[in-house]
C-alpha atoms as a PDB file:
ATOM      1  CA  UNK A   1     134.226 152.382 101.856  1.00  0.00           C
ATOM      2  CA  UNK A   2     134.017 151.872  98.432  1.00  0.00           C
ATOM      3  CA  UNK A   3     136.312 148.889  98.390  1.00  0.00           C
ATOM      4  CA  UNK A   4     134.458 146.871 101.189  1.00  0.00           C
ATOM      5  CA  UNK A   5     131.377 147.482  99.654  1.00  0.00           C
ATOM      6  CA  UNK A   6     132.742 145.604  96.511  1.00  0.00           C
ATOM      7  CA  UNK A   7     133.995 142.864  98.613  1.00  0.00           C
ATOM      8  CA  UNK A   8     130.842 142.371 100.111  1.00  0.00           C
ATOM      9  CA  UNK A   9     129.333 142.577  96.766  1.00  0.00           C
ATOM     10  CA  UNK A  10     131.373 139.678  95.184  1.00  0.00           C
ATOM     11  CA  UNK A  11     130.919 137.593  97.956  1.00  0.00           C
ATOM     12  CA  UNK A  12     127.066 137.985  97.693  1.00  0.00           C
ATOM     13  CA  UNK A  13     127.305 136.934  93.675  1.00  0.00           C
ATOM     14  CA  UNK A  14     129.541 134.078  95.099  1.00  0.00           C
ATOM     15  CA  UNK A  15     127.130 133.303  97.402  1.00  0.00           C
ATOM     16  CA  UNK A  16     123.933 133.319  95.136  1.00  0.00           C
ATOM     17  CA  UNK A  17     126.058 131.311  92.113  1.00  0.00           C
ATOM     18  CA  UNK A  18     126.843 127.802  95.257  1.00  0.00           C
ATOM     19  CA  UNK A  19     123.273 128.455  95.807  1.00  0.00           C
ATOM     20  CA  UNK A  20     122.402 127.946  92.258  1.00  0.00           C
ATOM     21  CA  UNK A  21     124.448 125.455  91.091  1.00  0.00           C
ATOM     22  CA  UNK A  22     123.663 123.428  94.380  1.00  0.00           C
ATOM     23  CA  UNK A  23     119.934 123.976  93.791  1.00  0.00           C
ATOM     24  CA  UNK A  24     120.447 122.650  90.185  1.00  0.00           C
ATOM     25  CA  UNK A  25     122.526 119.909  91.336  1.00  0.00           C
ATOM     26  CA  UNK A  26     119.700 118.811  94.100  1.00  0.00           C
ATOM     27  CA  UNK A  27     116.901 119.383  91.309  1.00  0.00           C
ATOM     28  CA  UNK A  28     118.388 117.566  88.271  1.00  0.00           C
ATOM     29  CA  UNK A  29     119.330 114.518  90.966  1.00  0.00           C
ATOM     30  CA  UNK A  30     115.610 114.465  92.063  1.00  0.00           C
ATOM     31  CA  UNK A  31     114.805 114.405  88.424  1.00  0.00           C
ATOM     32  CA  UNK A  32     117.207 111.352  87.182  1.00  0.00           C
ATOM     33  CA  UNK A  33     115.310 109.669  90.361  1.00  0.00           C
ATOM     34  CA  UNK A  34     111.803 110.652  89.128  1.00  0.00           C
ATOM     35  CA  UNK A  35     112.611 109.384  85.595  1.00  0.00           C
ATOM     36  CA  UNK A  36     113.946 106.057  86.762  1.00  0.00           C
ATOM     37  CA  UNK A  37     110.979 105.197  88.847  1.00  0.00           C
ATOM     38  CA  UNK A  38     109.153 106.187  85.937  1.00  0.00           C
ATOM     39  CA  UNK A  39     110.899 103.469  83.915  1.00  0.00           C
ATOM     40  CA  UNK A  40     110.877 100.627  86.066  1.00  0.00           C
ATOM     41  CA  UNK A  41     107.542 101.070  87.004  1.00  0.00           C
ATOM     42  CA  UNK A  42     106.203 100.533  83.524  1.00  0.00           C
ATOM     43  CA  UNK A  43     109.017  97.697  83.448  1.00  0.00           C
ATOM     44  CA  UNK A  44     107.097  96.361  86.494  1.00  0.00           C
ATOM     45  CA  UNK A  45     103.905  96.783  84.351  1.00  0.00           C
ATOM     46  CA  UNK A  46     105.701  94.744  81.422  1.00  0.00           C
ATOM     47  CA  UNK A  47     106.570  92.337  83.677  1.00  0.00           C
ATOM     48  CA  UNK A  48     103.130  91.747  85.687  1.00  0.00           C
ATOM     49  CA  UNK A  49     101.328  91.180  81.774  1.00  0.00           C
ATOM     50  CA  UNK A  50     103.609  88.656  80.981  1.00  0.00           C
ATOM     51  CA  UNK A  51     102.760  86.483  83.540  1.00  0.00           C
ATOM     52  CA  UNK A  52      99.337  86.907  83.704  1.00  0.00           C
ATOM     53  CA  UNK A  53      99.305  86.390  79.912  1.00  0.00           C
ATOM     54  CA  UNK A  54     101.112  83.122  80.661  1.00  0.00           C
ATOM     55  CA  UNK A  55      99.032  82.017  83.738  1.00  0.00           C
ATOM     56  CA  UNK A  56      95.766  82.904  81.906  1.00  0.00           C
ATOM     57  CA  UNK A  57      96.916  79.960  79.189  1.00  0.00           C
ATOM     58  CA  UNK A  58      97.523  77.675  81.561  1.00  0.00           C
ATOM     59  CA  UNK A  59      94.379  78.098  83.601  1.00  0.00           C
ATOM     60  CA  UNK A  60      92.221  77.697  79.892  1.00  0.00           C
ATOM     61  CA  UNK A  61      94.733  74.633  78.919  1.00  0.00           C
ATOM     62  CA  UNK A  62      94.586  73.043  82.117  1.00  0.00           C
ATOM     63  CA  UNK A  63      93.782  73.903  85.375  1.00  0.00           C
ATOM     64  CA  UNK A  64      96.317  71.403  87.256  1.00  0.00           C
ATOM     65  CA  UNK A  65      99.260  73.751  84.857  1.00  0.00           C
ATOM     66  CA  UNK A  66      98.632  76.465  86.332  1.00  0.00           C
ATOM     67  CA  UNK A  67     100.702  75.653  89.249  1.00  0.00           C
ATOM     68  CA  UNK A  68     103.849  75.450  87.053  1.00  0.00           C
ATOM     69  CA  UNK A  69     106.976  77.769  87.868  1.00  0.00           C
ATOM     70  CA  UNK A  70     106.354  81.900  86.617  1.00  0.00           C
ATOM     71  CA  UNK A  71     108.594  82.780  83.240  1.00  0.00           C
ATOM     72  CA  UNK A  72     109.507  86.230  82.020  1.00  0.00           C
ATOM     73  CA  UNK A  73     111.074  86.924  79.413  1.00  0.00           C
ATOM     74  CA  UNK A  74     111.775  90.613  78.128  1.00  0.00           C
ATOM     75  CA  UNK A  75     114.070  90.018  75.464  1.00  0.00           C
ATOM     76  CA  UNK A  76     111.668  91.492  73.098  1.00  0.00           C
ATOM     77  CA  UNK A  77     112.415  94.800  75.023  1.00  0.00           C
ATOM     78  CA  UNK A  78     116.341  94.030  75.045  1.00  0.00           C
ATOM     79  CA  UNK A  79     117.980  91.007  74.115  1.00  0.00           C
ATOM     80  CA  UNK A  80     120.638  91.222  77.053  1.00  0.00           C
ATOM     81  CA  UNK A  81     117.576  90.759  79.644  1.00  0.00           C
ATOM     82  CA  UNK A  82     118.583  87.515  81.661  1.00  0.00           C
ATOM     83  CA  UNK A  83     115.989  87.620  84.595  1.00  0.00           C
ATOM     84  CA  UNK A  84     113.824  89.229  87.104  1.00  0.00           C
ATOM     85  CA  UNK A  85     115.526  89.688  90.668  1.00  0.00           C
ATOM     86  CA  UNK A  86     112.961  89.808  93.507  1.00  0.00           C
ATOM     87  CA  UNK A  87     113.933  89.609  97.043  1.00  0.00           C
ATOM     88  CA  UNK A  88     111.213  89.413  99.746  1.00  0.00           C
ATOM     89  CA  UNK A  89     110.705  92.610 102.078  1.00  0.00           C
ATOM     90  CA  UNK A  90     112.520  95.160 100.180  1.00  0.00           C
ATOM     91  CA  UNK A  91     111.739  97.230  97.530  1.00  0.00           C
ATOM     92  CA  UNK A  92     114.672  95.385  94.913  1.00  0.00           C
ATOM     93  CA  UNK A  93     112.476  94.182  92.369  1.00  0.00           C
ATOM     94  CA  UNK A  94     114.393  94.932  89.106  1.00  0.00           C
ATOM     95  CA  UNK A  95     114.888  93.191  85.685  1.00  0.00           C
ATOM     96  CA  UNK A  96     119.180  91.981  85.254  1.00  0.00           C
ATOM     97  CA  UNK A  97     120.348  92.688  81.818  1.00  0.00           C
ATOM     98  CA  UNK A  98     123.973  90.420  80.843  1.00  0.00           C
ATOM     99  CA  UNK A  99     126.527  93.312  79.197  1.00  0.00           C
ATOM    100  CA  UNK A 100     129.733  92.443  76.849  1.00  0.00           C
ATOM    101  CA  UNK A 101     131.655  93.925  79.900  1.00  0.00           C
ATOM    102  CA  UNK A 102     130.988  95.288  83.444  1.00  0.00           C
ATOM    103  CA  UNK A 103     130.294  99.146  82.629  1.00  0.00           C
ATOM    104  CA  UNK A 104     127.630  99.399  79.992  1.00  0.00           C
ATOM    105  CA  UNK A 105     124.646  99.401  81.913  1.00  0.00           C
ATOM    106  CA  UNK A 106     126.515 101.479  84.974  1.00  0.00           C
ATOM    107  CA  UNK A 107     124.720 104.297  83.799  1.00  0.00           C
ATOM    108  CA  UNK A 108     122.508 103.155  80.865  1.00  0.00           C
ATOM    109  CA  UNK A 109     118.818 101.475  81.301  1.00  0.00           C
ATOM    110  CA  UNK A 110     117.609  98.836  79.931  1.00  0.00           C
ATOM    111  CA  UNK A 111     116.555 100.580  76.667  1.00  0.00           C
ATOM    112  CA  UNK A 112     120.469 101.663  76.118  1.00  0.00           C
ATOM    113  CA  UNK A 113     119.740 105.251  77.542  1.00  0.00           C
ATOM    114  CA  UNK A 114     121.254 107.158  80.030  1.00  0.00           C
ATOM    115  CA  UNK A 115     120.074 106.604  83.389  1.00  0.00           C
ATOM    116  CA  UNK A 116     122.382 107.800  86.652  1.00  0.00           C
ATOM    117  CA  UNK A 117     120.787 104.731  88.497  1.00  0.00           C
ATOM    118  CA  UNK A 118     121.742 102.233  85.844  1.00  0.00           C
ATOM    119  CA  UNK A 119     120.316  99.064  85.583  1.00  0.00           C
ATOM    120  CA  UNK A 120     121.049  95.635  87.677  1.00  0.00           C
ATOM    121  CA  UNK A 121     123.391  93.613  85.703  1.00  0.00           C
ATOM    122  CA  UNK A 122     124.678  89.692  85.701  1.00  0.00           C
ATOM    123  CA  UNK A 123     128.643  89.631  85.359  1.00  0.00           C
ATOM    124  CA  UNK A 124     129.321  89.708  81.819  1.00  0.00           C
ATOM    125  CA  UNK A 125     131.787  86.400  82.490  1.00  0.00           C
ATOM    126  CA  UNK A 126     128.804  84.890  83.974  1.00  0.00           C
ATOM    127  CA  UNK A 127     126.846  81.500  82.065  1.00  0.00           C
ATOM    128  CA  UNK A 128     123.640  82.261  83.595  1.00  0.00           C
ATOM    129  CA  UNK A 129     122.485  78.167  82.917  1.00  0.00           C
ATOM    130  CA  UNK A 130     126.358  76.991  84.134  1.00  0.00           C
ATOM    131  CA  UNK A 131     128.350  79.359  86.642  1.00  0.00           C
ATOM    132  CA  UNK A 132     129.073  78.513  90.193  1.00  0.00           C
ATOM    133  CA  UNK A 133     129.037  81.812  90.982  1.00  0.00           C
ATOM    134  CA  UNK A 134     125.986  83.922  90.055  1.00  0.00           C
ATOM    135  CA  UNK A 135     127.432  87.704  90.143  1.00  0.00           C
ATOM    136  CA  UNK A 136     124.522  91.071  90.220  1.00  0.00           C
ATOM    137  CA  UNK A 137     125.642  94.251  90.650  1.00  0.00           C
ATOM    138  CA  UNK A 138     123.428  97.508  91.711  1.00  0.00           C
ATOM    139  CA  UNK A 139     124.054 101.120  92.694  1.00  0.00           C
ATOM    140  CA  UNK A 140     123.478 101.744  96.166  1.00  0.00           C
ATOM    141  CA  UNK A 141     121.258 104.892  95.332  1.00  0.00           C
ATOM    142  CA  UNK A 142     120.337 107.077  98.037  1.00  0.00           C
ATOM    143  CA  UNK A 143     116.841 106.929  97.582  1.00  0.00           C
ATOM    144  CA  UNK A 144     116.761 103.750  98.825  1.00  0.00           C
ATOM    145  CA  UNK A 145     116.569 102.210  95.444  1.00  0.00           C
ATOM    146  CA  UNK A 146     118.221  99.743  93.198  1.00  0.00           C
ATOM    147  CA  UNK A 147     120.247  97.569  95.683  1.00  0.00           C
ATOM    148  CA  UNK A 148     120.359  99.783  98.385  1.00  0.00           C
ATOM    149  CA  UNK A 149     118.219  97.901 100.260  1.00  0.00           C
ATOM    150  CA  UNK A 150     120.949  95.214 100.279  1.00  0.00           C
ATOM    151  CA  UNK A 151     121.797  97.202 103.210  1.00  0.00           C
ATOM    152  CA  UNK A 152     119.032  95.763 105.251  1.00  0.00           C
ATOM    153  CA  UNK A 153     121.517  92.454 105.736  1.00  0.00           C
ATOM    154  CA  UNK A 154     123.895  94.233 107.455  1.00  0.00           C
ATOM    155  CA  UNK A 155     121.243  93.928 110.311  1.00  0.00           C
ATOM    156  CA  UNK A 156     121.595  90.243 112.678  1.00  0.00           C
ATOM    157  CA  UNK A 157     117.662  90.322 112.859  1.00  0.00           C
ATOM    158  CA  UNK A 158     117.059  91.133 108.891  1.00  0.00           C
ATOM    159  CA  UNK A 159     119.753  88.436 108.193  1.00  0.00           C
ATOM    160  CA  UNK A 160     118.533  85.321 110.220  1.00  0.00           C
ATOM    161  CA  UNK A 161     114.729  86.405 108.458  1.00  0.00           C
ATOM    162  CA  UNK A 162     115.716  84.270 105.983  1.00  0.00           C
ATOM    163  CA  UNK A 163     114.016  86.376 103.103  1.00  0.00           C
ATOM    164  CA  UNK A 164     114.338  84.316 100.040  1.00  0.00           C
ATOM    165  CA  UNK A 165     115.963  85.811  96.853  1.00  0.00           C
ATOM    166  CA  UNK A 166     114.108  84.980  93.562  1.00  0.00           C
ATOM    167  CA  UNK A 167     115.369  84.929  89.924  1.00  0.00           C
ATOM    168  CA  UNK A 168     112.990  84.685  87.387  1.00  0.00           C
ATOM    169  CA  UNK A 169     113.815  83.742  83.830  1.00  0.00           C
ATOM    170  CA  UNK A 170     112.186  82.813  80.711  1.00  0.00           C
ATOM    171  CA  UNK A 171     113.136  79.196  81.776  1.00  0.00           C
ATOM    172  CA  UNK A 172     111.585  79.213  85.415  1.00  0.00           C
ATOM    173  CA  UNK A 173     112.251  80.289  88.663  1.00  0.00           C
ATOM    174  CA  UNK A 174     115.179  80.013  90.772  1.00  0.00           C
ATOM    175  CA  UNK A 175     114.937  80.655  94.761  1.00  0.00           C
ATOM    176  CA  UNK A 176     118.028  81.638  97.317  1.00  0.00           C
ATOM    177  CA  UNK A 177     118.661  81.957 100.812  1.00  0.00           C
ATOM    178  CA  UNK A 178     121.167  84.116 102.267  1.00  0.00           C
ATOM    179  CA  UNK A 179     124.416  82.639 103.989  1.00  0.00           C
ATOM    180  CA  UNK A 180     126.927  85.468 104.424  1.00  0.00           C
ATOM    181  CA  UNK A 181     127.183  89.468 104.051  1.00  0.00           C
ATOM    182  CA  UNK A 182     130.140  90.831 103.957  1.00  0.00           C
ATOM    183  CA  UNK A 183     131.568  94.483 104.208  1.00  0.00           C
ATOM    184  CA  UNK A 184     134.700  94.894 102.223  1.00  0.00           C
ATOM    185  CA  UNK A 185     136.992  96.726 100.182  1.00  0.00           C
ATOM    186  CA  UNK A 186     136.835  96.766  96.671  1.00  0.00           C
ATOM    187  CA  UNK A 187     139.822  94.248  95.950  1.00  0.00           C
ATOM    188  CA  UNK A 188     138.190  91.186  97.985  1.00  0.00           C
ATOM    189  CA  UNK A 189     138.201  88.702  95.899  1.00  0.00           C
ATOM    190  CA  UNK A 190     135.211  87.135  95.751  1.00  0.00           C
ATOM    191  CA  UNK A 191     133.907  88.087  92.220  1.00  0.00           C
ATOM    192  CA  UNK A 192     134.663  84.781  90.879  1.00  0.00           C
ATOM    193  CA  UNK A 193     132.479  83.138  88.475  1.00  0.00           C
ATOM    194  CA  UNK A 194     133.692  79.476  88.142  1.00  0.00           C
ATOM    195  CA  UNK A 195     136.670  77.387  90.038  1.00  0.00           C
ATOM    196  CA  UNK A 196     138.840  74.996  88.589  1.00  0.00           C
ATOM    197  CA  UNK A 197     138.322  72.068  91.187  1.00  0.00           C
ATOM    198  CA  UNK A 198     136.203  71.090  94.297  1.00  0.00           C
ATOM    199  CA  UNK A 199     138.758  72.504  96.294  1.00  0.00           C
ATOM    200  CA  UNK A 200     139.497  75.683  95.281  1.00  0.00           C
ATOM    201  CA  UNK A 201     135.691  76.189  95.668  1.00  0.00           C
ATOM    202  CA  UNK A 202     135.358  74.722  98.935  1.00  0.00           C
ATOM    203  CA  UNK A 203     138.376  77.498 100.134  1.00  0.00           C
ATOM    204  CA  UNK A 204     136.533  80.426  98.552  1.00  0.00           C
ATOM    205  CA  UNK A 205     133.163  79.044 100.074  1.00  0.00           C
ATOM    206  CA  UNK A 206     135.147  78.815 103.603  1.00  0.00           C
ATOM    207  CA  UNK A 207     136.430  82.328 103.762  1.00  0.00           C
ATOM    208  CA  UNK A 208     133.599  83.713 102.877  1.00  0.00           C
ATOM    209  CA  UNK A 209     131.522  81.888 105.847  1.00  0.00           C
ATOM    210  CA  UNK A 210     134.541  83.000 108.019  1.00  0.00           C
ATOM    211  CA  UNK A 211     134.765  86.918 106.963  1.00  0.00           C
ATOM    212  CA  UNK A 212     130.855  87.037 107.208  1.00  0.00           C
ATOM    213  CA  UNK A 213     129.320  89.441 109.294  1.00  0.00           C
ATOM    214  CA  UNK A 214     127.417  87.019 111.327  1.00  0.00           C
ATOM    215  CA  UNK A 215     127.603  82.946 111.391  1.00  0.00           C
ATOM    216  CA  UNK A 216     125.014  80.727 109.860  1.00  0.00           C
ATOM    217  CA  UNK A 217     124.331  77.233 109.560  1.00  0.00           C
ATOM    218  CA  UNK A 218     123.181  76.965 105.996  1.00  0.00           C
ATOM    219  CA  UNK A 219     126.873  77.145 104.734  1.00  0.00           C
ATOM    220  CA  UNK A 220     126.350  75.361 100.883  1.00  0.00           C
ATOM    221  CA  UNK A 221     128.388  72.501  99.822  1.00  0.00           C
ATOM    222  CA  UNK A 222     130.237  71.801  96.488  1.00  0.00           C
ATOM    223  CA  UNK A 223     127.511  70.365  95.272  1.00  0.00           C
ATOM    224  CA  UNK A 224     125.407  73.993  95.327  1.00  0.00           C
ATOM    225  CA  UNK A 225     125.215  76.685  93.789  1.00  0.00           C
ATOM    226  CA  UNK A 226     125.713  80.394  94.632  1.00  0.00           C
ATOM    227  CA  UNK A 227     124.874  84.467  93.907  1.00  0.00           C
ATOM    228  CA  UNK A 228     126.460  86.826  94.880  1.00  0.00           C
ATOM    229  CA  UNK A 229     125.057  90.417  95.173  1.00  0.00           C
ATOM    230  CA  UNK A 230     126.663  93.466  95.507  1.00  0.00           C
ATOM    231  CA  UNK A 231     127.119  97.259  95.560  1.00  0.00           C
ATOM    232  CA  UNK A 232     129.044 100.131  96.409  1.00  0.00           C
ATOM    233  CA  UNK A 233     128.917 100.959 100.327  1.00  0.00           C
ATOM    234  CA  UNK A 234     129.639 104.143 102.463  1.00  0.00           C
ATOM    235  CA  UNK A 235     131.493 103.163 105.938  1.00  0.00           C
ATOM    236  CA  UNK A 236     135.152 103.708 104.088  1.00  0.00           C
ATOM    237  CA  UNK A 237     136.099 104.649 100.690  1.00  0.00           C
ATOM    238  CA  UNK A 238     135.729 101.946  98.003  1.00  0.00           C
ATOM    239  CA  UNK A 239     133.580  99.922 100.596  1.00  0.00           C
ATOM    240  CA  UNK A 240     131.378  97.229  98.945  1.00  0.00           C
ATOM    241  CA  UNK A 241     128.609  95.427 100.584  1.00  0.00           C
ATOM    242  CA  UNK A 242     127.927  91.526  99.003  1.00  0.00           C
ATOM    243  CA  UNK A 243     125.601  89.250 100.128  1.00  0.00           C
ATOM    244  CA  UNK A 244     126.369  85.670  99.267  1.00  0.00           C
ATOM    245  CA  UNK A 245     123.307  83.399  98.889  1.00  0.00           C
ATOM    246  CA  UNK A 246     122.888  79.783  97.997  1.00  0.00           C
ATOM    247  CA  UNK A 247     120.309  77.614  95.671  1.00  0.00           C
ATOM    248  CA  UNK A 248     117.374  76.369  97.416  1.00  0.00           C
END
């Protein structure tokens, strides 16, 4: 009697210690969430008196200015700050910092801290002014944040929307439209940030149309350029979900 008593005993402190540690694990999660919003909204905030500082100026210079292209620039906050990603109807509206390799800001903001959502970041092999190949990375967080509304390409109707994909720099704007998604493993190559010749670009810009998800007609030429976004993805392990877009 004794004996099964125990038993039952240490499998109701075993019981009560998952429930703890899960309830800490769902609580501190919750938290890193509330704290990032926290930061990105007063990022947003940052962002929004910048250019209404600049489009104030304009409108007292000259009225006809005031039409120019929107600059941010939030280098004062970090020097690695490249641009503003916006893409219309989803919530991805982030700054994109430039790191001295491809881990730094996995789990850091944009102040240097940690952060479990990170922050988006340009491909540190990138030339931001130069590269074919435009490359922005972003957790796929599961409160639909960062770039897990990239997900929304994945659907034929969300796709051939046509939302346009704006970067937004301290030297202008720059506006994309979407020409591929893919869902692939990890290894795909396609995180390639300049070509050697016409050709090999034209091959990596004709696989990509080909492995796409769904066909389009705006496939770019040589001549353009491209960005690629991705993140991590959940159908298999390793999965990665990259949407290719092309300069307007």
């Amino acid at each position: 009697m004794k004996n099964k008593l125990g038993i039952k005993n240490f499998i109701t402190i075993c019981l009560v210690l998952v429930i703890c540690v899960c309830g800490y694990r769902i609580y501190d999660k919750f938290h890193e969430y509330k704290k990032a919003d926290a930061i990105y909204d007063d990022l947003r905030k940052e962002k929004d008196t910048s250019l209404n500082k600049k489009n104030n100026k304009l409108d007292l210079n000259n009225k006809e200015n005031s039409k120019n292209e929107n600059t941010i620039d939030l280098s004062s906050i970090n020097k690695d700050f490249v641009c503003w990603i916006n893409i219309e109807n989803t919530d991805i509206d982030y700054p994109v910092v430039q790191g001295k390799d491809n881990s730094y800001y996995l789990r850091r903001d944009i102040y240097g801290n940690y952060l479990l959502s990170g922050t988006i970041f340009l491909d540190y092999r990138n030339d931001y002014n130069n590269s074919n190949n435009l490359i922005i990375y972003g957790h796929n967080m599961k409160n639909s944040t960062m770039f897990n509304q990239l997900e929304k390409f994945k659907e034929e109707s969300f796709f051939n929307s046509n939302p346009t994909i704006t970067l937004t720099s301290k030297d202008g704007e720059r506006y994309y439209e979407v020409f591929a998604v893919l869902l692939v493993k990890k290894d795909y190559d396609y995180r390639v940030p300049n070509f050697n010749n016409n050709d090999e670009y034209n091959n990596f810009l004709n696989k990509i149309v080909d492995d796409s998800m769904f066909k389009t007609k705006n496939k770019p030429a040589i001549s353009d350029k491209i960005l690629t976004l991705t993140t991590c993805s959940y159908e298999f392990n390793d999965a990665r979900t990259v949407v290719f877009c092309k300069e307007k």
